[in-house]
N, C-alpha and C. Protein backbone atom coordinates (compact mmCIF):
# COMPACT_ATOMS: atom_id res chain seq x y z
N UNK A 1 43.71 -2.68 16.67
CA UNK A 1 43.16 -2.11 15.43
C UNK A 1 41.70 -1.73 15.64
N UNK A 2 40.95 -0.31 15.14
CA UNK A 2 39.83 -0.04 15.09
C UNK A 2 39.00 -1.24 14.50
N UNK A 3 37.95 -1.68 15.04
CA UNK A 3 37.20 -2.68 14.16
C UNK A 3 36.27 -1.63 13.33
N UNK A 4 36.19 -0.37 13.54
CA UNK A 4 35.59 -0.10 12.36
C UNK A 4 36.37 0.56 11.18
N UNK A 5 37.71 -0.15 10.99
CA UNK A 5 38.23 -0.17 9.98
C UNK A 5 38.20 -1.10 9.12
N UNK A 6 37.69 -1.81 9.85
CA UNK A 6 37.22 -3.57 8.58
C UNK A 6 35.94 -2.95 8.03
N UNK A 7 36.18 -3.67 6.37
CA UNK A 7 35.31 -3.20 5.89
C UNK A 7 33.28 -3.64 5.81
N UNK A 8 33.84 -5.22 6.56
CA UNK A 8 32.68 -5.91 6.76
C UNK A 8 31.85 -5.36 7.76
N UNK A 9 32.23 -4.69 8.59
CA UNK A 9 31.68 -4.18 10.05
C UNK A 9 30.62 -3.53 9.49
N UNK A 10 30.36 -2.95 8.23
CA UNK A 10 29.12 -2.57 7.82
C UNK A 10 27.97 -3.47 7.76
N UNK A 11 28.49 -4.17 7.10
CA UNK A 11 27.29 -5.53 7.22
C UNK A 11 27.07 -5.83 8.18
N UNK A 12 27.60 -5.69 9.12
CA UNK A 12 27.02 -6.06 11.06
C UNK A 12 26.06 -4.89 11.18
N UNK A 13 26.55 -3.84 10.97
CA UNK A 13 25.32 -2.56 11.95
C UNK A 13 24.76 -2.46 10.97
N UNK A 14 24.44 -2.21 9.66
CA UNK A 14 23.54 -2.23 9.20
C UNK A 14 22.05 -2.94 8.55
N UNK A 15 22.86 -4.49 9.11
CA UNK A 15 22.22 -5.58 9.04
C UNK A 15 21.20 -5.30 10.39
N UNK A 16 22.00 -5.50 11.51
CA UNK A 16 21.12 -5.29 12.68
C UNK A 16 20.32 -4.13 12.58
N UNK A 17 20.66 -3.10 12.29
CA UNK A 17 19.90 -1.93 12.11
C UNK A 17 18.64 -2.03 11.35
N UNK A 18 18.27 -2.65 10.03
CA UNK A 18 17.30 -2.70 9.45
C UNK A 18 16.79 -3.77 10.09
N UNK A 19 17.29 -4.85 10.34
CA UNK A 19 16.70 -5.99 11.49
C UNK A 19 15.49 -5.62 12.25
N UNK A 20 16.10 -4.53 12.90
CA UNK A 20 15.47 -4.15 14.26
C UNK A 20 14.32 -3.36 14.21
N UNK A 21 14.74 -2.48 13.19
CA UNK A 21 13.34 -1.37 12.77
C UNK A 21 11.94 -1.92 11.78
N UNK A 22 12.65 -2.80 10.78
CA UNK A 22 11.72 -3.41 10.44
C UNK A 22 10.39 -4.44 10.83
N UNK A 23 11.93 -4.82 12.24
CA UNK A 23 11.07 -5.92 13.01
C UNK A 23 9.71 -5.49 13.68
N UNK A 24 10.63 -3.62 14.40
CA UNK A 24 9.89 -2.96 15.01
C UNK A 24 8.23 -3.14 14.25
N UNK A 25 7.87 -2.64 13.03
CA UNK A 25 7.30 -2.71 12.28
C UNK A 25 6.22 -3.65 12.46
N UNK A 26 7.10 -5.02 12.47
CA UNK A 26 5.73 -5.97 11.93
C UNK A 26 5.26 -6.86 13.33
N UNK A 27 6.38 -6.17 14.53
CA UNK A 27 5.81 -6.68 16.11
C UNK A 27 5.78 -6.06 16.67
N UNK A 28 4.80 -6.18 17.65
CA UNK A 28 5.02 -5.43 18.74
C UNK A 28 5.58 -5.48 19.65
N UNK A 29 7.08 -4.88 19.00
CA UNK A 29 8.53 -4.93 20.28
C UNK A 29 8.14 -4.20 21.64
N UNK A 30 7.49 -3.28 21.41
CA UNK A 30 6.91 -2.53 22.67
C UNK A 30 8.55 -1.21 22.60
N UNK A 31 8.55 -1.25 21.07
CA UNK A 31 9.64 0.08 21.11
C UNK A 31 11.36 -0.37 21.02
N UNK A 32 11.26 -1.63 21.90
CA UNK A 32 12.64 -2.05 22.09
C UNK A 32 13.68 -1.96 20.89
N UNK A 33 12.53 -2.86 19.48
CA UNK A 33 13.07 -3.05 18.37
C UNK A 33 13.64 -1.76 17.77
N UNK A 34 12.83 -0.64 17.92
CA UNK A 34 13.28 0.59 17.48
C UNK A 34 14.35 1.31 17.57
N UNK A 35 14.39 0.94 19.31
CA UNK A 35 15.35 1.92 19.81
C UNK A 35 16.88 0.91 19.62
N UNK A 36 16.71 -0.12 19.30
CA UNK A 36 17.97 -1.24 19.07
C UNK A 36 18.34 -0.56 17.32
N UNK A 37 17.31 -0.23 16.63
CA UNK A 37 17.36 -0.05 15.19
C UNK A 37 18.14 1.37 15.07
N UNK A 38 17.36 2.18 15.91
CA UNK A 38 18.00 3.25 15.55
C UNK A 38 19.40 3.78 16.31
N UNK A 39 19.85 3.01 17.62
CA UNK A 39 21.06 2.73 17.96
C UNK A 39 21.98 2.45 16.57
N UNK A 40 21.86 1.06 15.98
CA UNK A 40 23.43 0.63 15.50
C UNK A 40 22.83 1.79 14.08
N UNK A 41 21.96 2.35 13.33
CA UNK A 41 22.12 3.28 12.46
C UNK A 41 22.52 4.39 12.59
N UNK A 42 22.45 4.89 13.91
CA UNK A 42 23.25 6.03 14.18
C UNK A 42 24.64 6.03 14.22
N UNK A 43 25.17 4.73 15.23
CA UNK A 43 26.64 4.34 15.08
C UNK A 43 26.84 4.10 13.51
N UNK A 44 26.63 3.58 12.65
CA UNK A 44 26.86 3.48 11.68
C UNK A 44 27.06 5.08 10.85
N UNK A 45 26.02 5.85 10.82
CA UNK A 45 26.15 7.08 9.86
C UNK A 45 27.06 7.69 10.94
N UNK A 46 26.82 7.91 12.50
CA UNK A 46 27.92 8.32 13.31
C UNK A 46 29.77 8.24 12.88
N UNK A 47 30.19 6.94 12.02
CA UNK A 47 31.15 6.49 12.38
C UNK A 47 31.82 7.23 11.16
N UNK A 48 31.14 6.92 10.02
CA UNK A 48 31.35 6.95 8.47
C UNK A 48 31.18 8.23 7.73
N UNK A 49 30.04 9.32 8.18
CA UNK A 49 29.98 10.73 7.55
C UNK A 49 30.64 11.42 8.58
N UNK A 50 30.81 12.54 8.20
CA UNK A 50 30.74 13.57 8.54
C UNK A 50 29.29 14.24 9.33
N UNK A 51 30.21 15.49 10.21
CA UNK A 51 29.02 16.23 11.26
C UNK A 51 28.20 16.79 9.79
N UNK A 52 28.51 17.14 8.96
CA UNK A 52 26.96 18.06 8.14
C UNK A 52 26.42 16.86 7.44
N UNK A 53 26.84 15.90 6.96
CA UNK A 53 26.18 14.77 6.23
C UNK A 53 25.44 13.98 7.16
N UNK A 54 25.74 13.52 8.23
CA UNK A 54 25.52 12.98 9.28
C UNK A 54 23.73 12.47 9.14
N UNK A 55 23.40 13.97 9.51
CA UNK A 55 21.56 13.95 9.26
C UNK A 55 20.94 13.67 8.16
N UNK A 56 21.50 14.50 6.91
CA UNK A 56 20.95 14.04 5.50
C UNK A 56 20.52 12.59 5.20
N UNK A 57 22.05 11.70 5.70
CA UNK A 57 21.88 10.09 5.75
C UNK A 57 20.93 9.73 6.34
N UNK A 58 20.69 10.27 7.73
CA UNK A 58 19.74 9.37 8.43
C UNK A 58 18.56 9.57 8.06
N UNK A 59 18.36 10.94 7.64
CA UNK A 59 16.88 11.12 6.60
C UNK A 59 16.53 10.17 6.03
N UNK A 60 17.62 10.33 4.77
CA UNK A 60 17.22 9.50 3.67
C UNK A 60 16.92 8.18 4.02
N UNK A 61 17.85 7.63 5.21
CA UNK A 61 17.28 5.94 5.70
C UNK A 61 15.81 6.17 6.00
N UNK A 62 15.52 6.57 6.99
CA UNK A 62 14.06 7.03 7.75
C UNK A 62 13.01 6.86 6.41
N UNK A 63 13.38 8.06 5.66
CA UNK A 63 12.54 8.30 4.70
C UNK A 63 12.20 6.89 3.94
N UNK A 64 13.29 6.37 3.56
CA UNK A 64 12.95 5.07 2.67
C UNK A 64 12.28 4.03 3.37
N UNK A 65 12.49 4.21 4.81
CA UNK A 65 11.99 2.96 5.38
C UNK A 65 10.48 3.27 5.61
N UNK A 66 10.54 4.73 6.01
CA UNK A 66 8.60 4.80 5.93
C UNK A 66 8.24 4.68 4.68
N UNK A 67 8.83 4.71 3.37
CA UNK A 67 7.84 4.63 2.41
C UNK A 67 7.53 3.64 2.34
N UNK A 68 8.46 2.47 2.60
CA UNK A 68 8.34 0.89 2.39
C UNK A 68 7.23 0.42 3.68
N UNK A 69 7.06 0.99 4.71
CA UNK A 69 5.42 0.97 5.40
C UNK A 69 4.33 1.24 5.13
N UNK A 70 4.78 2.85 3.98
CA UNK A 70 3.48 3.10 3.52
C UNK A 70 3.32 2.02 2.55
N UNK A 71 3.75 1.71 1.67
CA UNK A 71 3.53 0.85 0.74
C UNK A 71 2.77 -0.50 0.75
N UNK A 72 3.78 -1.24 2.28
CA UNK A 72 3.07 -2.28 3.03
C UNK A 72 1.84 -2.14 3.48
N UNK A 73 1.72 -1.38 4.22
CA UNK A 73 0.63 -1.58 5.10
C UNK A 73 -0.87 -0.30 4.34
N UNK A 74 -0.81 0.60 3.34
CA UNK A 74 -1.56 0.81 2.89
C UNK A 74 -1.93 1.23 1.58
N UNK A 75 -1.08 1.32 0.57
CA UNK A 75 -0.83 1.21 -1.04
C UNK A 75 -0.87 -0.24 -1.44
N UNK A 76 -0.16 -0.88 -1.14
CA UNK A 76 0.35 -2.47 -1.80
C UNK A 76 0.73 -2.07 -3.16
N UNK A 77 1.33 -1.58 -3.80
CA UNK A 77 1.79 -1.42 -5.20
C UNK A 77 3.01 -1.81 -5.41
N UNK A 78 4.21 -1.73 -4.68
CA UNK A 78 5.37 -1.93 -4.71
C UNK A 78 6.20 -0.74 -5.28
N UNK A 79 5.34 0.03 -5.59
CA UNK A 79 6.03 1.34 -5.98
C UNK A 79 6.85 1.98 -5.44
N UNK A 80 6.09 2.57 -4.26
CA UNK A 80 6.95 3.18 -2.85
C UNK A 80 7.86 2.05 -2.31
N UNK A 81 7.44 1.29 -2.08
CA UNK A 81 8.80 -0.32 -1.76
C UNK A 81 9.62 0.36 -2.51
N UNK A 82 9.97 0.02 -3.68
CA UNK A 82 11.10 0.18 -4.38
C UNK A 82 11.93 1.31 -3.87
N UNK A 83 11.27 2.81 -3.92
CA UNK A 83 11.72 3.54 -3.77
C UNK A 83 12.63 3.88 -2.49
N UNK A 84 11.58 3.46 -1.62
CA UNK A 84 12.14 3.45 -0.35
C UNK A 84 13.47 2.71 -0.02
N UNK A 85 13.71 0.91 -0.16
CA UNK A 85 14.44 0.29 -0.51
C UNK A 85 15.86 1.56 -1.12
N UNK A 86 15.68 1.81 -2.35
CA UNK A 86 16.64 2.17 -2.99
C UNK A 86 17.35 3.57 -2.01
N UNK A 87 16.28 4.27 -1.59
CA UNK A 87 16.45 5.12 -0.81
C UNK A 87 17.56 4.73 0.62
N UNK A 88 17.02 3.61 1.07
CA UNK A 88 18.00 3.12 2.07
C UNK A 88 18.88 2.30 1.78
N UNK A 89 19.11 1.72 0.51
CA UNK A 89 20.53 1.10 -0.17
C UNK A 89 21.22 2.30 -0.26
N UNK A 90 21.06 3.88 -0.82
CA UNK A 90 21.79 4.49 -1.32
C UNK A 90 22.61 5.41 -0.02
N UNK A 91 21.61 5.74 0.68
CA UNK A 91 22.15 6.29 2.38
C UNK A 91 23.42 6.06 2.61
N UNK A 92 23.22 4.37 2.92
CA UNK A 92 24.23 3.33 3.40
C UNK A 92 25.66 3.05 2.47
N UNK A 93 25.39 3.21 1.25
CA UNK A 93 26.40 3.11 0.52
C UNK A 93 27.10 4.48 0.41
N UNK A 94 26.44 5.68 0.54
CA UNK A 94 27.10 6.96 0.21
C UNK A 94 28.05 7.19 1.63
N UNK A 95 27.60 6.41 2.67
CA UNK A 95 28.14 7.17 4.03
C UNK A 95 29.53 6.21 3.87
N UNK A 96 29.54 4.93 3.39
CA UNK A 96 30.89 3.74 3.30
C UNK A 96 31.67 4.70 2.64
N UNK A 97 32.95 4.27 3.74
CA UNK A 97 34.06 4.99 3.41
C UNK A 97 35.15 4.56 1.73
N UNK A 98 34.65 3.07 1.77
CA UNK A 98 34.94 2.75 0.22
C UNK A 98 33.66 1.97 -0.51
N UNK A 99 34.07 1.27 -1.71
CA UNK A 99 33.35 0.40 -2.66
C UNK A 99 33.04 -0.68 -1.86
N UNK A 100 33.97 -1.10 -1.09
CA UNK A 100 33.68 -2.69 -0.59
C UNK A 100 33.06 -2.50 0.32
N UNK A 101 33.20 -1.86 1.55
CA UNK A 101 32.56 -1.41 2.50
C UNK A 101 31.03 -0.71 2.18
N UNK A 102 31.02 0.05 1.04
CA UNK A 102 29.52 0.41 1.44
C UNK A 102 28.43 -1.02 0.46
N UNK A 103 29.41 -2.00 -0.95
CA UNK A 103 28.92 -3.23 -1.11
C UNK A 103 28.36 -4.31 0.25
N UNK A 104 29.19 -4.04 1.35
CA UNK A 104 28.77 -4.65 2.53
C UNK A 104 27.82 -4.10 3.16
N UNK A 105 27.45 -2.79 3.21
CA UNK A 105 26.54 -2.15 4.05
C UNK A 105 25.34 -2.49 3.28
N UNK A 106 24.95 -2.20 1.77
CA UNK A 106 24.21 -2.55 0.89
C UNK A 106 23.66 -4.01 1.11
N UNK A 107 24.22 -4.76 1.35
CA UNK A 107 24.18 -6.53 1.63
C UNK A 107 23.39 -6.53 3.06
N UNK A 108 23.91 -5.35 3.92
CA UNK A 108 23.34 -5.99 5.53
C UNK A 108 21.94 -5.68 5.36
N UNK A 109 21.71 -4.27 4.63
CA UNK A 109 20.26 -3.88 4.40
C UNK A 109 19.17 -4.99 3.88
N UNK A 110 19.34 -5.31 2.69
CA UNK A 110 18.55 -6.12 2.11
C UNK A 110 18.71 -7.51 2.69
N UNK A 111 19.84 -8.32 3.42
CA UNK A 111 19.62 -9.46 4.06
C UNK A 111 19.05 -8.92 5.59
N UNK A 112 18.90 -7.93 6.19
CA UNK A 112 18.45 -7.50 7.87
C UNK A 112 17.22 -7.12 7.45
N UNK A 113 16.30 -6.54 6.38
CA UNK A 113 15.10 -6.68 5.85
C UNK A 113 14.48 -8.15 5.71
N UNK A 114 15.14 -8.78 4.88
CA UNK A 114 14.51 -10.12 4.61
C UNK A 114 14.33 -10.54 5.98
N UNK A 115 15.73 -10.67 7.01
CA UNK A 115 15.36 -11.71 7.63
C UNK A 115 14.43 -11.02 9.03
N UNK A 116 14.53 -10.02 9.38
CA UNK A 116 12.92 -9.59 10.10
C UNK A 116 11.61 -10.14 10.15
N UNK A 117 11.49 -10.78 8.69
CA UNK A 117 9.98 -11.13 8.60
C UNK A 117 10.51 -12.52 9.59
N UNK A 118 11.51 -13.02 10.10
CA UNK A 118 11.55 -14.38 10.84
C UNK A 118 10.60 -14.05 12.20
N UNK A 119 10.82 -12.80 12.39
CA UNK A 119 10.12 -12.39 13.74
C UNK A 119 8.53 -12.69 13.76
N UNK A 120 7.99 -12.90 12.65
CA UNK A 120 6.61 -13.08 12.82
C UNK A 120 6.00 -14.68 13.06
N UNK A 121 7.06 -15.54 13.27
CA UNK A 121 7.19 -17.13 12.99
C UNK A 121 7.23 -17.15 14.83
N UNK A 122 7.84 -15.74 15.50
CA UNK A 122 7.68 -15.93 17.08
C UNK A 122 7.01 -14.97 17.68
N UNK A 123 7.07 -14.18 16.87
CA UNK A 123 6.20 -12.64 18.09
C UNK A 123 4.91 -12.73 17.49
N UNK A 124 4.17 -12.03 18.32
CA UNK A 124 2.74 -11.71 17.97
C UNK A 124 3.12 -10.11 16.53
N UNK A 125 2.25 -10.53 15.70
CA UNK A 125 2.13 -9.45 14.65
C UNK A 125 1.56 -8.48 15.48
N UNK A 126 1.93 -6.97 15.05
CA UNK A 126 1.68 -5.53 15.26
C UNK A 126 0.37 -5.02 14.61
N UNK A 127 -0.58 -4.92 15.38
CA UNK A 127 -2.14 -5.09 14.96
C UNK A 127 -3.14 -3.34 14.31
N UNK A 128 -1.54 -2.58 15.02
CA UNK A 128 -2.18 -1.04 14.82
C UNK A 128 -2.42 -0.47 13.96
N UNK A 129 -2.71 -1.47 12.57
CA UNK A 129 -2.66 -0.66 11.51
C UNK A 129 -4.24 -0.96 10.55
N UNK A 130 -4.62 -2.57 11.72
CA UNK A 130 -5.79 -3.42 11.49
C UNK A 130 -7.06 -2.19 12.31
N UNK A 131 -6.66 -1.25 13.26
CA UNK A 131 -7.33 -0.50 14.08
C UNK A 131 -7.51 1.10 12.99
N UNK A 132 -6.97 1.19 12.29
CA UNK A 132 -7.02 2.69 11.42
C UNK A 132 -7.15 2.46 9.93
N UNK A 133 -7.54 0.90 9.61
CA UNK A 133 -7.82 0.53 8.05
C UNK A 133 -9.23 -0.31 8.15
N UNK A 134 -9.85 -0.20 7.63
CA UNK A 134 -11.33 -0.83 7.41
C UNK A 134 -11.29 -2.01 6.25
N UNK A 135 -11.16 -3.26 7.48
CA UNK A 135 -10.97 -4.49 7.05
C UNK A 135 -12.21 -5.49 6.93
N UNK A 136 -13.22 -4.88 6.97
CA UNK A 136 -14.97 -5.72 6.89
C UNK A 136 -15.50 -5.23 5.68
N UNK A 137 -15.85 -6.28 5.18
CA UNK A 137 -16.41 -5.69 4.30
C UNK A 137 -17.94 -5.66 4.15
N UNK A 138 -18.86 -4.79 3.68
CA UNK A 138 -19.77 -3.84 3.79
C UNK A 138 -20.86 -4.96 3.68
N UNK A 139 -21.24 -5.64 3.77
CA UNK A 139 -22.12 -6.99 3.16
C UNK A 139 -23.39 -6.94 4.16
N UNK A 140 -24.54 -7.50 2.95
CA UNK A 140 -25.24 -7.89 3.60
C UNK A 140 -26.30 -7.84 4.75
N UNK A 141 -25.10 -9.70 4.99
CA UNK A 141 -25.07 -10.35 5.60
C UNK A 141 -24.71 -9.90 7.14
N UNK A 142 -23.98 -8.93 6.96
CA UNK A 142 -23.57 -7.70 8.54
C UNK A 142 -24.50 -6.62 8.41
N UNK A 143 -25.69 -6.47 7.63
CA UNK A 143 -26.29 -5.66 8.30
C UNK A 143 -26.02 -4.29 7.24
N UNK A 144 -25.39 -4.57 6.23
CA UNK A 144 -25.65 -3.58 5.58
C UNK A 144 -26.10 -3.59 3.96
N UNK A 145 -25.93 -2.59 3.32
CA UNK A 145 -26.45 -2.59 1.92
C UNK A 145 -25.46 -2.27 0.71
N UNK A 146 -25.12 -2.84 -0.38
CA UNK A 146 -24.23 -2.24 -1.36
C UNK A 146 -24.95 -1.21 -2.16
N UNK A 147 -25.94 -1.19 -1.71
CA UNK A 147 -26.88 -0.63 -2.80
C UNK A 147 -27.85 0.80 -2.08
N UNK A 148 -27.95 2.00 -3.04
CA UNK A 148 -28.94 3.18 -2.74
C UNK A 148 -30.65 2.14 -2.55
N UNK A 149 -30.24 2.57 -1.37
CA UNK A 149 -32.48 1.79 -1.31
C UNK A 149 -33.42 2.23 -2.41
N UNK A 150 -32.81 3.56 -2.89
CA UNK A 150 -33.93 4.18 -3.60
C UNK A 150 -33.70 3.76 -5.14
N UNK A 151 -32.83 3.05 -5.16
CA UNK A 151 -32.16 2.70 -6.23
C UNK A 151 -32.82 1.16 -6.38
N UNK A 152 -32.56 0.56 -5.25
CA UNK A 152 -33.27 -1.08 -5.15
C UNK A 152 -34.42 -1.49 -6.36
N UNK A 153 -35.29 -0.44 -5.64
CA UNK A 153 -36.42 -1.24 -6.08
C UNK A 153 -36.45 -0.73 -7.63
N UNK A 154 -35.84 -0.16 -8.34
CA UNK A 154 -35.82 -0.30 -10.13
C UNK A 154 -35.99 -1.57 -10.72
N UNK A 155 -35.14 -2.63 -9.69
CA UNK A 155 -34.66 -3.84 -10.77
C UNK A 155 -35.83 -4.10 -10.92
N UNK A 156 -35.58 -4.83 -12.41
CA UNK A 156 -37.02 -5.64 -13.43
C UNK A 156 -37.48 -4.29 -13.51
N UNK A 157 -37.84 -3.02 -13.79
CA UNK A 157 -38.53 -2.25 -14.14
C UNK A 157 -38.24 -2.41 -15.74
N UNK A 158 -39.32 -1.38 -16.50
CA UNK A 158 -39.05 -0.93 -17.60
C UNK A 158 -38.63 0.39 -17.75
N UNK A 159 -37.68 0.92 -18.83
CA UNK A 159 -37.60 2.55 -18.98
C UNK A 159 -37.49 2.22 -20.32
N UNK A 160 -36.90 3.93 -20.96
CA UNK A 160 -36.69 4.29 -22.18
C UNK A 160 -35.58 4.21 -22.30
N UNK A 161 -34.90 4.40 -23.13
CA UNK A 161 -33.77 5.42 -23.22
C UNK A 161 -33.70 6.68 -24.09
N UNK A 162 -33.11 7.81 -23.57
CA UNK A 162 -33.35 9.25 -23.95
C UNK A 162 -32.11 9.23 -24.73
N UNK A 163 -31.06 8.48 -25.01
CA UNK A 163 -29.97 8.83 -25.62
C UNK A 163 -29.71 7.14 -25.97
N UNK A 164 -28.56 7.42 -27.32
CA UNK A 164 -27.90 6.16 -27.62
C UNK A 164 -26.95 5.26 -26.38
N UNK A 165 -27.03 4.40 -25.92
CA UNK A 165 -26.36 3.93 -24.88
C UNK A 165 -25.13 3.05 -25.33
N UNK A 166 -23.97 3.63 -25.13
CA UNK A 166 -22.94 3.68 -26.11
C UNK A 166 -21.60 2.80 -24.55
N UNK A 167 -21.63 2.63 -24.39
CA UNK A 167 -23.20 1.46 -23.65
C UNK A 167 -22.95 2.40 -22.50
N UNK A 168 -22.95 3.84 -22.19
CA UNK A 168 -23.38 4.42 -21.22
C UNK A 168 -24.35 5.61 -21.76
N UNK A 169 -25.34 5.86 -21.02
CA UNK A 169 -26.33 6.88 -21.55
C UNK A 169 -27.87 7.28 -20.38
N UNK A 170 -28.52 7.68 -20.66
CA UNK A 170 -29.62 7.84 -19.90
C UNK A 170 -30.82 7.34 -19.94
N UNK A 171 -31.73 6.68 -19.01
CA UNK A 171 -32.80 6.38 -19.60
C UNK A 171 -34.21 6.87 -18.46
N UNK A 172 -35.29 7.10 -18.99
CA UNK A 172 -36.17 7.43 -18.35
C UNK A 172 -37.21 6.70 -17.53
N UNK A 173 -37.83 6.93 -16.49
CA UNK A 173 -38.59 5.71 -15.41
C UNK A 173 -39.28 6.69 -14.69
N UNK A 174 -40.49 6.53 -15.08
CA UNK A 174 -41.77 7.38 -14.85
C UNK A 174 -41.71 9.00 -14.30
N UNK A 175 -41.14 9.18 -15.70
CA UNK A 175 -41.06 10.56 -15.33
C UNK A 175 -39.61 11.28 -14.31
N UNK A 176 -38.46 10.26 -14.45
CA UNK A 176 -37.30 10.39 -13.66
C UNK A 176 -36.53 9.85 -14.64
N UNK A 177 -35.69 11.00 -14.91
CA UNK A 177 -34.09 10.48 -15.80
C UNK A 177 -33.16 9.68 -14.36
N UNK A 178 -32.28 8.61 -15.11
CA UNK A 178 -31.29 7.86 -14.60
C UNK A 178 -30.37 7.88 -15.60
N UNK A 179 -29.01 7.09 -14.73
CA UNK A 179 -27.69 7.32 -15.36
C UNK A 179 -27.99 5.89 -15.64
N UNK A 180 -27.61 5.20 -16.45
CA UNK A 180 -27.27 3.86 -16.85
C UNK A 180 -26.16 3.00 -17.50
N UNK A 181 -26.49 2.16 -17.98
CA UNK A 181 -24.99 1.22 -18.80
C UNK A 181 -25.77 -0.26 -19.38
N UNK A 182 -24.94 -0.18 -20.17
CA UNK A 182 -25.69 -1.12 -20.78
C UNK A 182 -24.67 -2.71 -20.56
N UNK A 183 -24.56 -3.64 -21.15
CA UNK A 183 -23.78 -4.88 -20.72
C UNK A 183 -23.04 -4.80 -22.23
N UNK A 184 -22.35 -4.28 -22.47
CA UNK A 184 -21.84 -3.85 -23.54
C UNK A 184 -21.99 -3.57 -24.97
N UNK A 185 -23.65 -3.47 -24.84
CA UNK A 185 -24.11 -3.61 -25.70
C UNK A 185 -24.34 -2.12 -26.55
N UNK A 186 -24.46 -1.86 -27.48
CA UNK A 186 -25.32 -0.25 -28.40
C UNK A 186 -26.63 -0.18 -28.63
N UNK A 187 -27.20 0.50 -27.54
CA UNK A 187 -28.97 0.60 -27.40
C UNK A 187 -29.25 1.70 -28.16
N UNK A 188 -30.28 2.03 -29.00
CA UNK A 188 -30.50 2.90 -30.20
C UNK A 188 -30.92 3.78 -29.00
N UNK A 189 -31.44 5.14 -29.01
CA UNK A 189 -32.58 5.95 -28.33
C UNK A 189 -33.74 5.89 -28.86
N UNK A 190 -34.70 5.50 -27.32
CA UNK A 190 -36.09 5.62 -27.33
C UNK A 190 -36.22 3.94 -27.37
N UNK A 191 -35.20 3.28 -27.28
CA UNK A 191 -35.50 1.62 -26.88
C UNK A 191 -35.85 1.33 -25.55
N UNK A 192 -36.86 0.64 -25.78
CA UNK A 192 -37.19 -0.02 -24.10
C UNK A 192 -36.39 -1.29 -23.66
N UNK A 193 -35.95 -0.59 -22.28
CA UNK A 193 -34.95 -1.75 -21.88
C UNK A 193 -35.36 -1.93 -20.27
N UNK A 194 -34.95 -2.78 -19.71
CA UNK A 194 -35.25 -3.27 -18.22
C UNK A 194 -34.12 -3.16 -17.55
N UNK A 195 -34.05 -2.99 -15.93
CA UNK A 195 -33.28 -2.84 -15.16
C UNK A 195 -33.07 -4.19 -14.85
N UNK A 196 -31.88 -4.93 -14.56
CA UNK A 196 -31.50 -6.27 -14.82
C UNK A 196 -30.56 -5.89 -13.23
N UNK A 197 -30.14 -4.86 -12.99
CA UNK A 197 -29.48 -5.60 -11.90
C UNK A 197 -28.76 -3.40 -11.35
N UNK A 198 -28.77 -3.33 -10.18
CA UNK A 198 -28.43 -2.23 -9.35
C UNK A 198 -27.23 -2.62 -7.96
N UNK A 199 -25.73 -1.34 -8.68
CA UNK A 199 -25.02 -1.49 -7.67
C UNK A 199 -24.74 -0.77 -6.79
N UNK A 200 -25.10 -0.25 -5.91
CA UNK A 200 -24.94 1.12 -5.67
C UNK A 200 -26.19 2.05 -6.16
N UNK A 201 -25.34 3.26 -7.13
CA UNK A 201 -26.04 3.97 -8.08
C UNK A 201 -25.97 3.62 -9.54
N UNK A 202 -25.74 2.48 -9.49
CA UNK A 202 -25.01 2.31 -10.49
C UNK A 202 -26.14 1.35 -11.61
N UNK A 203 -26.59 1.59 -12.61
CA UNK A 203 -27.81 0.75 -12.92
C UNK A 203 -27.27 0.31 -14.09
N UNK A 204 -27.45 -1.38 -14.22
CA UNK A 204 -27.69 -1.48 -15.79
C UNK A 204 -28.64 -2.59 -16.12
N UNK A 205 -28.84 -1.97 -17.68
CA UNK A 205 -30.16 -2.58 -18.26
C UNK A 205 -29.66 -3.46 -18.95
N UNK A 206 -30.74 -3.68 -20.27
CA UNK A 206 -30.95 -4.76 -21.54
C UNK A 206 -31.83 -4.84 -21.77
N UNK A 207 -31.75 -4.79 -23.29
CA UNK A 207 -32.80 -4.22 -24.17
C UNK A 207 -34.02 -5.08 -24.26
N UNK A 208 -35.24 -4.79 -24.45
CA UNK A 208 -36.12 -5.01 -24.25
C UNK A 208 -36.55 -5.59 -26.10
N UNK A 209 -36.51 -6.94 -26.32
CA UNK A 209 -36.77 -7.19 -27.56
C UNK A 209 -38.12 -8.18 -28.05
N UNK A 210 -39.06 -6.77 -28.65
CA UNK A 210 -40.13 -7.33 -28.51
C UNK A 210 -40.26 -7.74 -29.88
């Protein structure tokens, strides 16, 4: 008997299949994982579509699985996850030749996802993504500044304000308009208020109550 007439045989290659690519993902298989991943998914859409459907499927897997990278490794929203996910549940189920069979293919996906992340409990994590995302942050303490220099030295000054500060508005400092904000407060215009603290460009006061 063909074993890929059982209907479980989906849950084997497609289990391994997301296994492998995902694993690819979060180690550095050095490719192996990939080319193991995209082996049993090909046998799989190979076995089950048709020559013109054939590609569409493997798209749509591909596609879902990069969104669920983009998502990981530089959105974090879970948005694209989802999509992607659903994207590669639906592949897998459209190519099953019945209900039960593509319920099994559906099952290998989401349990050969989960269990990938086991790979990080033995392999070294896949670091290439720590090399093209800016993971330091700007401080300090390393040598740098959060703040416009020219902006610095305001704090503790006095200004005006040229407009109601609602609690954003403008205020004046010797003869130089600035953008400001207030701490949530409603500053009338033409109140004197002090620079209390600079982030960036970003200035805010409080009112000056004499």
């Amino acid at each position: 008997m063909d074993i890929f007439n059982n209907d479980w045989i989906g849950f084997v290659i497609t289990g391994f299949a997301t296994l492998f690519l995902i694993g690819e993902v979060l180690i550095n298989a050095r490719g192996i994982f990939g080319l193991l991943g995209i082996g049993f998914i090909t046998v799989y859409f190979g076995v089950y579509v048709g020559t013109g459907s054939f590609l569409l499927m493997l798209i749509i897997y591909f596609v879902g699985l990069l969104l669920i990278i983009i998502d990981g490794k530089i959105i974090n929203d879970g948005t694209l996850a989802t999509l992607g996910t659903a994207a590669m549940l639906t592949s897998v189920a459209l190519a099953a030749p019945n209900l039960t069979a593509g319920m099994y293919a559906v099952i290998g996906v989401l349990l050969g996802g989960a269990a990938s992340f086991f790979f990080l409990k033995v392999f070294k994590k896949r670091d290439m993504w720590s090399k093209i995302t800016l993971k330091d942050q700007l401080t300090t303490e390393a040598g740098y500044s959060s703040m416009n220099q020219g902006y610095e030295k305001l704090i503790n000054q006095e200004a005006v304000t040229l407009n109601d500060l609602r609690p954003v508005g403008t205020i004046r400092i010797d003869n130089k308009d600035y953008s400001a904000i207030s701490n949530g407060q409603w500053i009338a215009k033409n109140s004197a208020v002090r620079i209390v603290q600079v982030d960036g460009t970003k200035i805010l006061v409080e009112k000056i109550n004499k």
